[in-house]
PDB file of N, CA and C in Angstrom:
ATOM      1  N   UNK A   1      90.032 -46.357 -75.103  1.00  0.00           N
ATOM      2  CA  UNK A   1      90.344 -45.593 -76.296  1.00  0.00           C
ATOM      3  C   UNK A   1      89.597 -46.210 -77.480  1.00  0.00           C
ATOM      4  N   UNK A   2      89.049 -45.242 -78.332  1.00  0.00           N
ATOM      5  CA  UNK A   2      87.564 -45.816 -79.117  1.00  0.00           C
ATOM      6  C   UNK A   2      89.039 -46.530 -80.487  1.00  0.00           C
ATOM      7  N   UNK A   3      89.787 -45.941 -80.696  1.00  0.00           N
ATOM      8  CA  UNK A   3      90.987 -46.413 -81.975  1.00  0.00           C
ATOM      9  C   UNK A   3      91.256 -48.050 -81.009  1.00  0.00           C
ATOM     10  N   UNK A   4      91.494 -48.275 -80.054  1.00  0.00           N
ATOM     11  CA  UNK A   4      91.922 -49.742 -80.106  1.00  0.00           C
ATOM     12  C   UNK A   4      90.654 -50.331 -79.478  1.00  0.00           C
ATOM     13  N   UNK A   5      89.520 -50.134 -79.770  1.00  0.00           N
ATOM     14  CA  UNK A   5      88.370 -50.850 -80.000  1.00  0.00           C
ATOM     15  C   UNK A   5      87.847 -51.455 -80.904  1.00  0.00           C
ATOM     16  N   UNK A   6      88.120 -50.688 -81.715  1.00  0.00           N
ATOM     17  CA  UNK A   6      87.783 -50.530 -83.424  1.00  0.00           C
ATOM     18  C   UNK A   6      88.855 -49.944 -84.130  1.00  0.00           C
ATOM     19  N   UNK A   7      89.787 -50.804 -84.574  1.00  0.00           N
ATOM     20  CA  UNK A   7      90.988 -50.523 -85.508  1.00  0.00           C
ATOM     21  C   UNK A   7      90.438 -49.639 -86.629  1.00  0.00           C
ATOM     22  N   UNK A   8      89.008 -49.671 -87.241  1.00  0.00           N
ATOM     23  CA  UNK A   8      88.775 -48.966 -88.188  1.00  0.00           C
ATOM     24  C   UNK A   8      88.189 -47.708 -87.989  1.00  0.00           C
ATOM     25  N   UNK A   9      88.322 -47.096 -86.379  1.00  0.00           N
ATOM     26  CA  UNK A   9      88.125 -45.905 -86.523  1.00  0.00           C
ATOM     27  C   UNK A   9      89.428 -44.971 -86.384  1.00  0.00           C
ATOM     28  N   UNK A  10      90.697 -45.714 -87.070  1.00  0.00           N
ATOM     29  CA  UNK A  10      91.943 -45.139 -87.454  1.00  0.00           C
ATOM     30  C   UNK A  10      91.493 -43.729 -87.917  1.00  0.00           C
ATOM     31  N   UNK A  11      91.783 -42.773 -87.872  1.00  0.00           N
ATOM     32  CA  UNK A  11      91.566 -41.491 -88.937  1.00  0.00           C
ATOM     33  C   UNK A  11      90.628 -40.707 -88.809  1.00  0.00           C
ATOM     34  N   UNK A  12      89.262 -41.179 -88.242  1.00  0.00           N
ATOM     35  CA  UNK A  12      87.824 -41.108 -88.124  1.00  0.00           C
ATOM     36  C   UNK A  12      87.589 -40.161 -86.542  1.00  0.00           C
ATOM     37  N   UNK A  13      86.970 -38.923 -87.316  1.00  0.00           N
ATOM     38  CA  UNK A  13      86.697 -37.806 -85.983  1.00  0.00           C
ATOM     39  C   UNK A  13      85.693 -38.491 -85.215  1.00  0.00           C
ATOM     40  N   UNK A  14      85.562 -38.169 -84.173  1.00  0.00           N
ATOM     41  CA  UNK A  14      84.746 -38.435 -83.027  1.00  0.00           C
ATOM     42  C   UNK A  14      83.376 -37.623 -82.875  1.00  0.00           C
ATOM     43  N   UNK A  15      83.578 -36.501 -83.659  1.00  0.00           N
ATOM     44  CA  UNK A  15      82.811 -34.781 -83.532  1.00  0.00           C
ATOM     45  C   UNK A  15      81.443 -35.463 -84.091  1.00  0.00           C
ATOM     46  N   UNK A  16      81.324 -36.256 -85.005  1.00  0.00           N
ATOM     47  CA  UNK A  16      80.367 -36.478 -86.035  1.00  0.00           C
ATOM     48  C   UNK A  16      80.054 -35.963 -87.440  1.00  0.00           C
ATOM     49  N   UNK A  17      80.710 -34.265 -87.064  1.00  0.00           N
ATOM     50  CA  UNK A  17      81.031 -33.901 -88.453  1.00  0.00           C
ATOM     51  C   UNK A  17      81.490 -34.068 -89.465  1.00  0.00           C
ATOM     52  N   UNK A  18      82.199 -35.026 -89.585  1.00  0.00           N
ATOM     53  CA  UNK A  18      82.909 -35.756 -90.422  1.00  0.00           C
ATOM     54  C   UNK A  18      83.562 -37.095 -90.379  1.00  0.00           C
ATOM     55  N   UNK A  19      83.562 -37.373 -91.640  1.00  0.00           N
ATOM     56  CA  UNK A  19      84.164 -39.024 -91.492  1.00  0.00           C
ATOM     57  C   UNK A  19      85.511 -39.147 -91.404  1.00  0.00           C
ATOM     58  N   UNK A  20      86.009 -38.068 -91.251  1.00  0.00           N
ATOM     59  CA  UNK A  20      87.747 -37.963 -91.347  1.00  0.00           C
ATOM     60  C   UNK A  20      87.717 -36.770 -90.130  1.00  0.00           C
ATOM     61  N   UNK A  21      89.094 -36.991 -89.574  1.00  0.00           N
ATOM     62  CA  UNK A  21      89.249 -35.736 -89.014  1.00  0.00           C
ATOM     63  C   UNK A  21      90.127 -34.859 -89.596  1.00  0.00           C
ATOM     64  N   UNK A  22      89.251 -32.811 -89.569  1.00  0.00           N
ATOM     65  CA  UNK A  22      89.974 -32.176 -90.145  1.00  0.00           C
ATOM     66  C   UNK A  22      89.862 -30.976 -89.441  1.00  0.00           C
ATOM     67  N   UNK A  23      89.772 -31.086 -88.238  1.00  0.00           N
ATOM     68  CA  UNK A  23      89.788 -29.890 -87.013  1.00  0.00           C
ATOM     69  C   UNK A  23      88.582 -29.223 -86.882  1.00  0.00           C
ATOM     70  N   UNK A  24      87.273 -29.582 -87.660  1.00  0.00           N
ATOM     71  CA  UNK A  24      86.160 -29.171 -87.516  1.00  0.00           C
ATOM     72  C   UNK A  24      85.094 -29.369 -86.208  1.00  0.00           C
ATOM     73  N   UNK A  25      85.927 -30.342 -85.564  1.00  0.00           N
ATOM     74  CA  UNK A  25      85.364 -30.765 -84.467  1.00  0.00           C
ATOM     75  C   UNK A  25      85.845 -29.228 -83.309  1.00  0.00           C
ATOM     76  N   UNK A  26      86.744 -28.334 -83.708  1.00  0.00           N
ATOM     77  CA  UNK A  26      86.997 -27.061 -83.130  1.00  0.00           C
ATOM     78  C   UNK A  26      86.616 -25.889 -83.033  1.00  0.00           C
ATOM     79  N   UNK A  27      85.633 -26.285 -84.431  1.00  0.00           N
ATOM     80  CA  UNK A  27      84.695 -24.943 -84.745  1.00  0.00           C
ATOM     81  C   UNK A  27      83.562 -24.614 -84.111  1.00  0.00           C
ATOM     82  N   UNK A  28      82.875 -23.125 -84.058  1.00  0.00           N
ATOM     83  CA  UNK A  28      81.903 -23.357 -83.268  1.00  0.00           C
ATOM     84  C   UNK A  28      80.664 -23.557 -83.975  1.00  0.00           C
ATOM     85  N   UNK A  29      79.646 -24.013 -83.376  1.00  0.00           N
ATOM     86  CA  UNK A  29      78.180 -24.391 -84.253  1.00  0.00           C
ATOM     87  C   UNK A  29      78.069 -23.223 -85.607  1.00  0.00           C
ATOM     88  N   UNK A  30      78.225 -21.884 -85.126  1.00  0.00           N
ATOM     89  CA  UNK A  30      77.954 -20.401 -86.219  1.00  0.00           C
ATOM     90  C   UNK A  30      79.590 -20.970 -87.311  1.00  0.00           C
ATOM     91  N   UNK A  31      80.477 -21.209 -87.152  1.00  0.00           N
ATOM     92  CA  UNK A  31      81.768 -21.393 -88.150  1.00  0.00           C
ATOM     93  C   UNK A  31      81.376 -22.373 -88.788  1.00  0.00           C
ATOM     94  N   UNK A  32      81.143 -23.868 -88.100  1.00  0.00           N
ATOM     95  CA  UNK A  32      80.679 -24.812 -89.039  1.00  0.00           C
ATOM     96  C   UNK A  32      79.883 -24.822 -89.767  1.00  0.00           C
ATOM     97  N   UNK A  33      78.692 -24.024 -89.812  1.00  0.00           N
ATOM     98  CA  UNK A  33      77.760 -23.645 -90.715  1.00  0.00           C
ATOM     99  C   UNK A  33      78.156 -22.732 -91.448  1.00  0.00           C
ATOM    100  N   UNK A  34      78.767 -21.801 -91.550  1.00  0.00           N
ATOM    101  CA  UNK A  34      79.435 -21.210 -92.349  1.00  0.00           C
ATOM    102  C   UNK A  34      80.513 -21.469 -93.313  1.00  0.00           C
ATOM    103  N   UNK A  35      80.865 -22.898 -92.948  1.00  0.00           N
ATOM    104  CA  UNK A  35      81.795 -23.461 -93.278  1.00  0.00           C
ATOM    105  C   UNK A  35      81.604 -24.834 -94.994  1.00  0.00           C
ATOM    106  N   UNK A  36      80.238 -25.172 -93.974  1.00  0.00           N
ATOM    107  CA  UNK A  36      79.276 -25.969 -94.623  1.00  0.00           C
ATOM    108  C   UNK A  36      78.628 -25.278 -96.422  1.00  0.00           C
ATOM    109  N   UNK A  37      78.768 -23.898 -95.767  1.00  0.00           N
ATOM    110  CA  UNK A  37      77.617 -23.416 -96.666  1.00  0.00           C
ATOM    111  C   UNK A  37      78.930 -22.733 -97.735  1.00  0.00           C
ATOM    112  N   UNK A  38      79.862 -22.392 -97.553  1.00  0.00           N
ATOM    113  CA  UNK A  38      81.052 -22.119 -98.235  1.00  0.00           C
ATOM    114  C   UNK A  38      81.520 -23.680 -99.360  1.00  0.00           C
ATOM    115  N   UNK A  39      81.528 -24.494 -98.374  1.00  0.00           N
ATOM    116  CA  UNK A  39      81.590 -26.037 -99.039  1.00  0.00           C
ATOM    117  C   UNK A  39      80.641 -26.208-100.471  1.00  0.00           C
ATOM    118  N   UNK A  40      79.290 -25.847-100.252  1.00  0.00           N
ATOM    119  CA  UNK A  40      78.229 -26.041-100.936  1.00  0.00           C
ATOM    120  C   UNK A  40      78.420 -25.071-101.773  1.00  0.00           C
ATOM    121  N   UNK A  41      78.609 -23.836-101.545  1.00  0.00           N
ATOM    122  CA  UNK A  41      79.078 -22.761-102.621  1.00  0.00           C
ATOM    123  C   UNK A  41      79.976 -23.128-103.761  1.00  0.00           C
ATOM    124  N   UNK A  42      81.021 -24.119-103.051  1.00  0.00           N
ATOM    125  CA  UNK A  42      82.184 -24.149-103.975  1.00  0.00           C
ATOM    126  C   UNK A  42      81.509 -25.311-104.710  1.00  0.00           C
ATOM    127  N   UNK A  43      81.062 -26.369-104.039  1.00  0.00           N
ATOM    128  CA  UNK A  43      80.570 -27.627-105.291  1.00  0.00           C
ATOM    129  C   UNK A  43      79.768 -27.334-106.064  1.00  0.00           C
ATOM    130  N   UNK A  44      78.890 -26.060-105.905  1.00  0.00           N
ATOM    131  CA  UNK A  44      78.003 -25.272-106.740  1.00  0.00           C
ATOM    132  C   UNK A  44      78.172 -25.130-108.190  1.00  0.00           C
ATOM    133  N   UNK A  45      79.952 -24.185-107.996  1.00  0.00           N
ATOM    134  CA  UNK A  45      80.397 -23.668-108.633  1.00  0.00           C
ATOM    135  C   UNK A  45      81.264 -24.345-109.439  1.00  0.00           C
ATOM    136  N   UNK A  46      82.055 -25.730-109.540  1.00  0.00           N
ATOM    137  CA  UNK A  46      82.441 -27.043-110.066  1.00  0.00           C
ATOM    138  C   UNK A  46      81.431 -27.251-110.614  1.00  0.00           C
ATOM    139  N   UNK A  47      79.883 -27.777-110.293  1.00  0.00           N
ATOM    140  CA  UNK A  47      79.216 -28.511-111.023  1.00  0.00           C
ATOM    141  C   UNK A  47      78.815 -27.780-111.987  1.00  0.00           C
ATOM    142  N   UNK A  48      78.554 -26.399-112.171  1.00  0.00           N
ATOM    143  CA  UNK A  48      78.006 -25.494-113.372  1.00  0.00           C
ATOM    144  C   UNK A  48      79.389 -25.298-113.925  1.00  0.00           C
ATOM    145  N   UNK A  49      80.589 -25.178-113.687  1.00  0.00           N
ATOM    146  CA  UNK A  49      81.339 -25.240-114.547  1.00  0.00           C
ATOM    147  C   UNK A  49      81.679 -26.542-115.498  1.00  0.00           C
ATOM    148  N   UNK A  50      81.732 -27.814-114.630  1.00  0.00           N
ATOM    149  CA  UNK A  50      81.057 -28.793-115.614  1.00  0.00           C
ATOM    150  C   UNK A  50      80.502 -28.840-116.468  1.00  0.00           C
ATOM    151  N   UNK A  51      79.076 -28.454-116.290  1.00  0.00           N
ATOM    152  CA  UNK A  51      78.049 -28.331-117.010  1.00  0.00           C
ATOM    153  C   UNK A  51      78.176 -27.381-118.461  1.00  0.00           C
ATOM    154  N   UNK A  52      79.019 -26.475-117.893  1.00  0.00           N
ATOM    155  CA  UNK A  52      79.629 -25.598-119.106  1.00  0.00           C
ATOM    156  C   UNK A  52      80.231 -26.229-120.149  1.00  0.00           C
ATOM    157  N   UNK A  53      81.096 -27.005-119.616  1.00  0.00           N
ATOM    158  CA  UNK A  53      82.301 -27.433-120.686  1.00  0.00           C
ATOM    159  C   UNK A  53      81.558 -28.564-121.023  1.00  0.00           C
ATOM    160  N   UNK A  54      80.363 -29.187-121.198  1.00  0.00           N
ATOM    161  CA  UNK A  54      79.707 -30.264-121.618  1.00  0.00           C
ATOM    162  C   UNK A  54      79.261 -30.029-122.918  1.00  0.00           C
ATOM    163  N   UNK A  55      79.034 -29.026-123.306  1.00  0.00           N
ATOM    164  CA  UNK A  55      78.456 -28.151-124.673  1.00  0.00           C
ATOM    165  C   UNK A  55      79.380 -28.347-125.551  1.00  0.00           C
TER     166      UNK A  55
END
């Protein structure tokens, strides 16, 4: 078992997709990319709203 090998992969998916696990390791290649690109949409949309309220 890779957790009592390495105590510090407590928490840590196996999938590679992530440094945490959050069930993405369930998705299929077409969801995770879709998933990805939804992600990027939204930090998109935080950082120009940022950028807004900087004025």
């Amino acid at each position: 078992m890779r957790v009592q090998a390495n105590p510090a992969d407590i928490g840590r998916c196996g999938c590679g997709r992530r440094d945490y696990c959050d069930g993405s390791h369930g998705l299929s290649e077409e969801q995770w990319q879709a998933r990805l690109a939804e992600e990027q949409k939204q930090a998109e949309q935080l950082a120009a709203e940022a950028d807004f309220g900087d004025d």
